[in-house]
Protein backbone atom coordinates (compact mmCIF):
# COMPACT_ATOMS: atom_id res chain seq x y z
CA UNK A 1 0.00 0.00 0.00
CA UNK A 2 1.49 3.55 -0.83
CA UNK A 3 2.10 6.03 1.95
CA UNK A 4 -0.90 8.30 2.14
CA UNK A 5 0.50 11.70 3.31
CA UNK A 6 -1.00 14.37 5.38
CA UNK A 7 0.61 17.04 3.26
CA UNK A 8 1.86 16.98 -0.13
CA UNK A 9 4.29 19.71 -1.58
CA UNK A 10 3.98 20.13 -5.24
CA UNK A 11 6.91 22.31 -6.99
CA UNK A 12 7.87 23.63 -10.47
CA UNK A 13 11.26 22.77 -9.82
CA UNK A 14 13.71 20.78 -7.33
CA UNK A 15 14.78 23.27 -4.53
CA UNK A 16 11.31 25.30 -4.69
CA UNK A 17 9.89 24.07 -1.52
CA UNK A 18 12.94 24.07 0.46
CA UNK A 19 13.55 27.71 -0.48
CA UNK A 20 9.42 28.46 0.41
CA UNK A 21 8.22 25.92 2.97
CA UNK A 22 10.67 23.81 4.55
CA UNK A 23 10.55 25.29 7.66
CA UNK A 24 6.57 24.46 7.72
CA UNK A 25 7.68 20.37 6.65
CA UNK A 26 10.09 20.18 9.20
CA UNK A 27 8.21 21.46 11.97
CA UNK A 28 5.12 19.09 10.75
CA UNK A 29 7.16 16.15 10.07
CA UNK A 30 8.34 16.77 14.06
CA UNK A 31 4.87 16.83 15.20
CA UNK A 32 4.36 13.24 13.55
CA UNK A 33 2.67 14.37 10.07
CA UNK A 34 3.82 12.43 6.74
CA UNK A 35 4.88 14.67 4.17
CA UNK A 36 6.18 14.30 0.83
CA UNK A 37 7.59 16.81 -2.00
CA UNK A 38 6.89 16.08 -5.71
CA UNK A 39 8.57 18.14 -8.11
CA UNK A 40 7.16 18.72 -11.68
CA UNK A 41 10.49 19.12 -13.39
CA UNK A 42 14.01 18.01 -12.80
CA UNK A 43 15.48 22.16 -13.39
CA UNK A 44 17.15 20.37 -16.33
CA UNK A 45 17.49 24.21 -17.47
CA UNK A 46 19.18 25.74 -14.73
CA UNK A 47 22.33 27.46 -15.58
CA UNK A 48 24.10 25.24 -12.72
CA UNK A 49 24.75 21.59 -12.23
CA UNK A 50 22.90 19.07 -14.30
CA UNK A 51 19.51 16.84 -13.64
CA UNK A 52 21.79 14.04 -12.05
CA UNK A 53 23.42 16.10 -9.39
CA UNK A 54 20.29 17.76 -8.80
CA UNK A 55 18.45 14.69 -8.28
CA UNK A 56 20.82 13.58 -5.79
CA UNK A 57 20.57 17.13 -3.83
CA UNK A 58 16.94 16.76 -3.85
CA UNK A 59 17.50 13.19 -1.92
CA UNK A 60 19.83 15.04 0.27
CA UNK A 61 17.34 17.26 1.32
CA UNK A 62 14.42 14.93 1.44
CA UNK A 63 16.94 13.22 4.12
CA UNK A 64 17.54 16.12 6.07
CA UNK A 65 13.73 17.16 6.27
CA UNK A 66 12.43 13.84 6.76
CA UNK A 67 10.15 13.56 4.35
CA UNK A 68 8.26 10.60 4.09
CA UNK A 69 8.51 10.23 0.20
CA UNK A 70 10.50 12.46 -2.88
CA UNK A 71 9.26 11.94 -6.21
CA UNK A 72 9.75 13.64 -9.46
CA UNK A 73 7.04 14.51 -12.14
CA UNK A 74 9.88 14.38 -14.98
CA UNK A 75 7.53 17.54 -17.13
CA UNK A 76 9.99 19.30 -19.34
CA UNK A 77 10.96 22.10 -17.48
CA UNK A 78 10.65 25.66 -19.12
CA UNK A 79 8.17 24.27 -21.59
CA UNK A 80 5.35 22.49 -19.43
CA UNK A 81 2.02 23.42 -19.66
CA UNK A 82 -1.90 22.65 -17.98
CA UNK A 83 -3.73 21.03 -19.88
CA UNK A 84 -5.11 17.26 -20.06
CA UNK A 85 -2.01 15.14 -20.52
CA UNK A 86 -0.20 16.76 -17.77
CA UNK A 87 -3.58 17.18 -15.73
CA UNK A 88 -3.66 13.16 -15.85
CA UNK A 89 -0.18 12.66 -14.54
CA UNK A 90 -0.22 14.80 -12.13
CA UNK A 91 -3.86 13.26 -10.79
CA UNK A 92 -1.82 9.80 -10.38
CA UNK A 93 -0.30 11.12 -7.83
CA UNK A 94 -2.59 13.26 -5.99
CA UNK A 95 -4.69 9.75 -6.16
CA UNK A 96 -1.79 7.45 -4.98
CA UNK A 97 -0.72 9.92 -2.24
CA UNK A 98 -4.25 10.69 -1.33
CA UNK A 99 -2.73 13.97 0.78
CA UNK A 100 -5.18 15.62 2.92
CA UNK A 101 -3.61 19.18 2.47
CA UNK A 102 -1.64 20.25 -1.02
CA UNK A 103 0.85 23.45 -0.80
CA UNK A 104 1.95 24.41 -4.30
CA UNK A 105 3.51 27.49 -6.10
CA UNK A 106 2.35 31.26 -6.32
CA UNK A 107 -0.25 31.93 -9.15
CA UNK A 108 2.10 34.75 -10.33
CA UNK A 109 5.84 35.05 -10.18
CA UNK A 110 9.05 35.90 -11.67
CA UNK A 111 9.78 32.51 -13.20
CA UNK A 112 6.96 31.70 -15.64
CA UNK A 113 6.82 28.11 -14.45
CA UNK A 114 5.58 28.81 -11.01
CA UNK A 115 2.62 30.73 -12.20
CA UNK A 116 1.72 28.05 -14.70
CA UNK A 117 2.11 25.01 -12.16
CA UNK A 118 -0.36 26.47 -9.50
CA UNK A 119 -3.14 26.42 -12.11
CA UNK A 120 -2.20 23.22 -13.11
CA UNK A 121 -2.17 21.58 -9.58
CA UNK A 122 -5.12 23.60 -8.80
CA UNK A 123 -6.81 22.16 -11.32
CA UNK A 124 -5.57 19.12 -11.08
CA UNK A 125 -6.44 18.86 -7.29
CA UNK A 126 -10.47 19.53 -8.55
CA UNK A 127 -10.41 16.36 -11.54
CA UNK A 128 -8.51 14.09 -9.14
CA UNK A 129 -11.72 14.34 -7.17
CA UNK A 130 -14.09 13.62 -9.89
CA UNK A 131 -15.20 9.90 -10.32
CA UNK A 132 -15.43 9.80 -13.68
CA UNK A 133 -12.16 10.93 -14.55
CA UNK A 134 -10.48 7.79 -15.15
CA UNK A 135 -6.81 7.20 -14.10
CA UNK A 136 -4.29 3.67 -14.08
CA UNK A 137 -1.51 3.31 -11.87
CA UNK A 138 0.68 0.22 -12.63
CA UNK A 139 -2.25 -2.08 -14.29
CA UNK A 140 -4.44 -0.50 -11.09
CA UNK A 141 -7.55 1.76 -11.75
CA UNK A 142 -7.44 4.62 -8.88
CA UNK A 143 -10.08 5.96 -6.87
CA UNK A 144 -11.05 9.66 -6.98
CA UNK A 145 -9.68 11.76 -4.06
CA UNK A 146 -9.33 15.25 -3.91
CA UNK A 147 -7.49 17.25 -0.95
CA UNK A 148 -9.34 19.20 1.48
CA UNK A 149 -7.15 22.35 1.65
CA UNK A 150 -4.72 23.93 -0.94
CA UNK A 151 -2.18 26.73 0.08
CA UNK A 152 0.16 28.18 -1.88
CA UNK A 153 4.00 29.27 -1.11
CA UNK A 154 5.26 32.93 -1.59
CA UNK A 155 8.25 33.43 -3.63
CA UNK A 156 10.18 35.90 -5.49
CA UNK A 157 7.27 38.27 -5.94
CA UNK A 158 6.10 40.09 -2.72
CA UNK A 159 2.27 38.60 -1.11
CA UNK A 160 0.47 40.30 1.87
CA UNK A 161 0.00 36.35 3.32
CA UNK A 162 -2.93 35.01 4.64
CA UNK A 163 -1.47 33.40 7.05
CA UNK A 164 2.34 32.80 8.51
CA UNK A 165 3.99 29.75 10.22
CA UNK A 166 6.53 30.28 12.57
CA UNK A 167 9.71 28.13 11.75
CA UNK A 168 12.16 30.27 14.07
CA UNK A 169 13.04 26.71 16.06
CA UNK A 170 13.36 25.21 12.16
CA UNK A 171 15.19 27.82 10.96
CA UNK A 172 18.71 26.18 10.93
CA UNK A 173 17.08 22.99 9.14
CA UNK A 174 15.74 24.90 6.80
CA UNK A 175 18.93 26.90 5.99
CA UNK A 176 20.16 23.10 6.19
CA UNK A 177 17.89 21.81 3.39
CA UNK A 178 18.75 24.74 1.37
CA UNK A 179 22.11 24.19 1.33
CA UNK A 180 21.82 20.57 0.04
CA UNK A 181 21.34 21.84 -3.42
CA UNK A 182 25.00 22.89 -3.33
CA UNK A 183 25.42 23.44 -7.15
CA UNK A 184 22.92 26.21 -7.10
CA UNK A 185 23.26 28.49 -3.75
CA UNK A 186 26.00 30.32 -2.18
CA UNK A 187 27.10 27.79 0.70
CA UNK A 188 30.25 29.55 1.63
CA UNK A 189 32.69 27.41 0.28
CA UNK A 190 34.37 27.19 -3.56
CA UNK A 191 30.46 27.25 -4.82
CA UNK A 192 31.73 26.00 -8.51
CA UNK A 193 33.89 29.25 -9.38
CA UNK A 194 33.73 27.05 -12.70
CA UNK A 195 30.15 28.19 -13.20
CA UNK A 196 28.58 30.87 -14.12
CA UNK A 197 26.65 33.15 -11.15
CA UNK A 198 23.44 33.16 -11.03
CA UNK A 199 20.19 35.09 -9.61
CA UNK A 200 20.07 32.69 -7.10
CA UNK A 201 23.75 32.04 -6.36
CA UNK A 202 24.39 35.20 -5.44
CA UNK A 203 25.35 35.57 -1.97
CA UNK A 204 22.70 38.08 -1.53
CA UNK A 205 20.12 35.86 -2.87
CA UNK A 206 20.14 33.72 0.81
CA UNK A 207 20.07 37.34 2.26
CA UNK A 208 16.98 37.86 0.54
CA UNK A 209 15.51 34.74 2.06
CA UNK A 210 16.43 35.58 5.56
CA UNK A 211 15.31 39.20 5.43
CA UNK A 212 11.88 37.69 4.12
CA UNK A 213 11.80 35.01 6.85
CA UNK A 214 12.26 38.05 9.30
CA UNK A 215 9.91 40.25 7.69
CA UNK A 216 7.23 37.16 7.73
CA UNK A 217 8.13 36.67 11.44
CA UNK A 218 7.44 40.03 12.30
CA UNK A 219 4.21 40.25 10.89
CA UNK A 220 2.86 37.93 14.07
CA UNK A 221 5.90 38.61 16.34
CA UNK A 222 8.06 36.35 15.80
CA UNK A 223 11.95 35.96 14.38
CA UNK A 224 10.90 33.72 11.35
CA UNK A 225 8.10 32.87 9.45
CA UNK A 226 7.08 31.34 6.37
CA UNK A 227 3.74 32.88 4.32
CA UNK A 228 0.97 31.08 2.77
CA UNK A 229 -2.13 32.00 0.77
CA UNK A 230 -5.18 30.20 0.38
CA UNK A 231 -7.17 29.00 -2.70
CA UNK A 232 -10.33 30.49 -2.87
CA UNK A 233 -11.44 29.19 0.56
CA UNK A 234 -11.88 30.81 4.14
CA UNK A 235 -9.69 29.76 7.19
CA UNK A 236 -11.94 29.21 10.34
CA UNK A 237 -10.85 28.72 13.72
CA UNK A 238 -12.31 27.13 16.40
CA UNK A 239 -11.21 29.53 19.07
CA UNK A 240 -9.83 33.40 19.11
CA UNK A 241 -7.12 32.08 20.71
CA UNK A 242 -6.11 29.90 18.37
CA UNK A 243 -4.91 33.21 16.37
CA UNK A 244 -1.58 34.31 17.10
C-alpha cells in the first residue's frame, strides 16, 4: 500500500519548496505528520549543475527534512504546460498519495513556471476528485480523491500572506535543506567558481531569504516565518485564541 500523506508539496522545480516551505515540513514532520515533495520538473534548465546532481541534492534534502517520500514529475521544465495530458499525470499522484492538504507554487511570479504550475495543480487537485475521470496506476484503476485544503508558497514576488507559520526553532534545518542543493546556492565554500553566477547564487540571494523570513516573522511577532495564501477558501478557527 502507498504512503498516504497528510501534506503533499507540489513544486515547479527541485529546490522550490525548500527555499518556500521547509521550515513548515520540518516542523510538521516533528509533530508526527507524513509529508512528501513532488517536483514537476528536474530544473534540467538551470544554468548550474545538471539533472543528475540535482536529483541527488533533492534526496539530500528529502533526508535532512524527513520527508516521508520524494518523487519527481519528470515535465519538461521551461516548456510544461496545464492542460489534459499533464492534468492526468499529475492526478496519479494526488490519487496514490491521497494527501489531505496540497501546498503548491504562487499563481504569479518571476519565473513563468511557477505561475503556470499552480493552475495546473489547482486544477488538477479539482479532476482528481471527480469519479469519472479515469486514471491507471501500474495495471491498477485509482479511486477519486481530492485534498481538502490547498495553500500556496510565496516566492520571489512580494504577497500580503494570509497566514504565517513560525519556523524560528526550524530555521537552521531549513537553511540546512537549502544548502543541500549545493550546485545552485552560495554555501560559503568554492560554490563551482567554474560556473557561471546566477540570480540565485548570489550571496545576496540567501540574504533575501532571511530578510523575508524576518519580515514574515514580524508580521505575528516572531523571528521567522514562512507565508501562505489560500485558494479560494476561508480559514476558520475554532477559538480566538487559536490566532496568534
Amino acid at each position: 500500500m502507498e504512503t498516504k500523506l497528510d501534506i503533499l508539496v507540489i513544486a515547479a522545480h527541485p529546490d522550490d519548496a525548500e527555499l518556500m516551505c521547509s521550515g513548515t515540513i520540518a516542523k510538521h514532520v516533528a509533530q508526527g505528520h507524513k509529508v512528501g515533495v513532488l517536483d514537476l520538473t528536474r530544473g534540467e534548465l538551470g544554468t548550474r549543475g545538471t539533472i543528475h546532481t540535482r536529483r541527488e541534492e533533492a534526496e539530500n534534502s528529502a533526508k535532512i527534512l524527513g520527508l516521508s517520500v520524494r518523487e519527481n514529475a519528470e515535465f519538461e521544465d521551461g516548456f510544461f504546460v496545464n492542460d489534459k495530458q499533464h492534468q492526468l499525470e499529475l492526478i496519479k499522484f494526488i490519487r496514490k498519495f491521497q494527501p489531505d492538504m496540497v501546498i503548491c507554487n504562487p499563481n504569479e511570479d518571476r519565473h513563468p513556471d511557477h505561475g503556470r504550475a499552480a493552475k495546473l495543480v489547482i486544477d488538477s487537485c479539482f479532476l482528481s476528485g471527480l469519479r469519472k475521470v479515469e486514471t491507471i496506476d501500474r495495471g491498477v484503476e485509482q479511486k477519486e480523491w481530492r485534498p481538502k485544503h490547498i495553500y500556496q508558497f510565496i516566492q520571489n514576488d512580494y504577497i500580503q500572506p494570509d497566514f504565517v507559520v513560525d519556523i524560528t526553532e526550524y530555521w537552521e534545518l531549513k537553511l540546512a535543506s537549502i544548502r543541500a542543493f549545493s550546485t545552485q546556492f552560495f554555501t560559503g565554500g568554492n560554490d563551482l567558481e567554474d560556473e557561471p553566477e546566477t540570480f540565485i547564487s548570489n550571496p545576496g540571494f540567501m540574504e533575501f531569504i532571511e530578510a523575508r523570513a524576518k519580515e514574515y516573522g514580524h508580521q505575528i511577532g516572531v523571528k521567522y516565518g514562512e507565508g501562505f495564501t489560500t485558494v479560494k477558501r476561508t480559514i476558520g478557527v475554532d477559538l480566538l485564541t487559536d490566532l496568534i
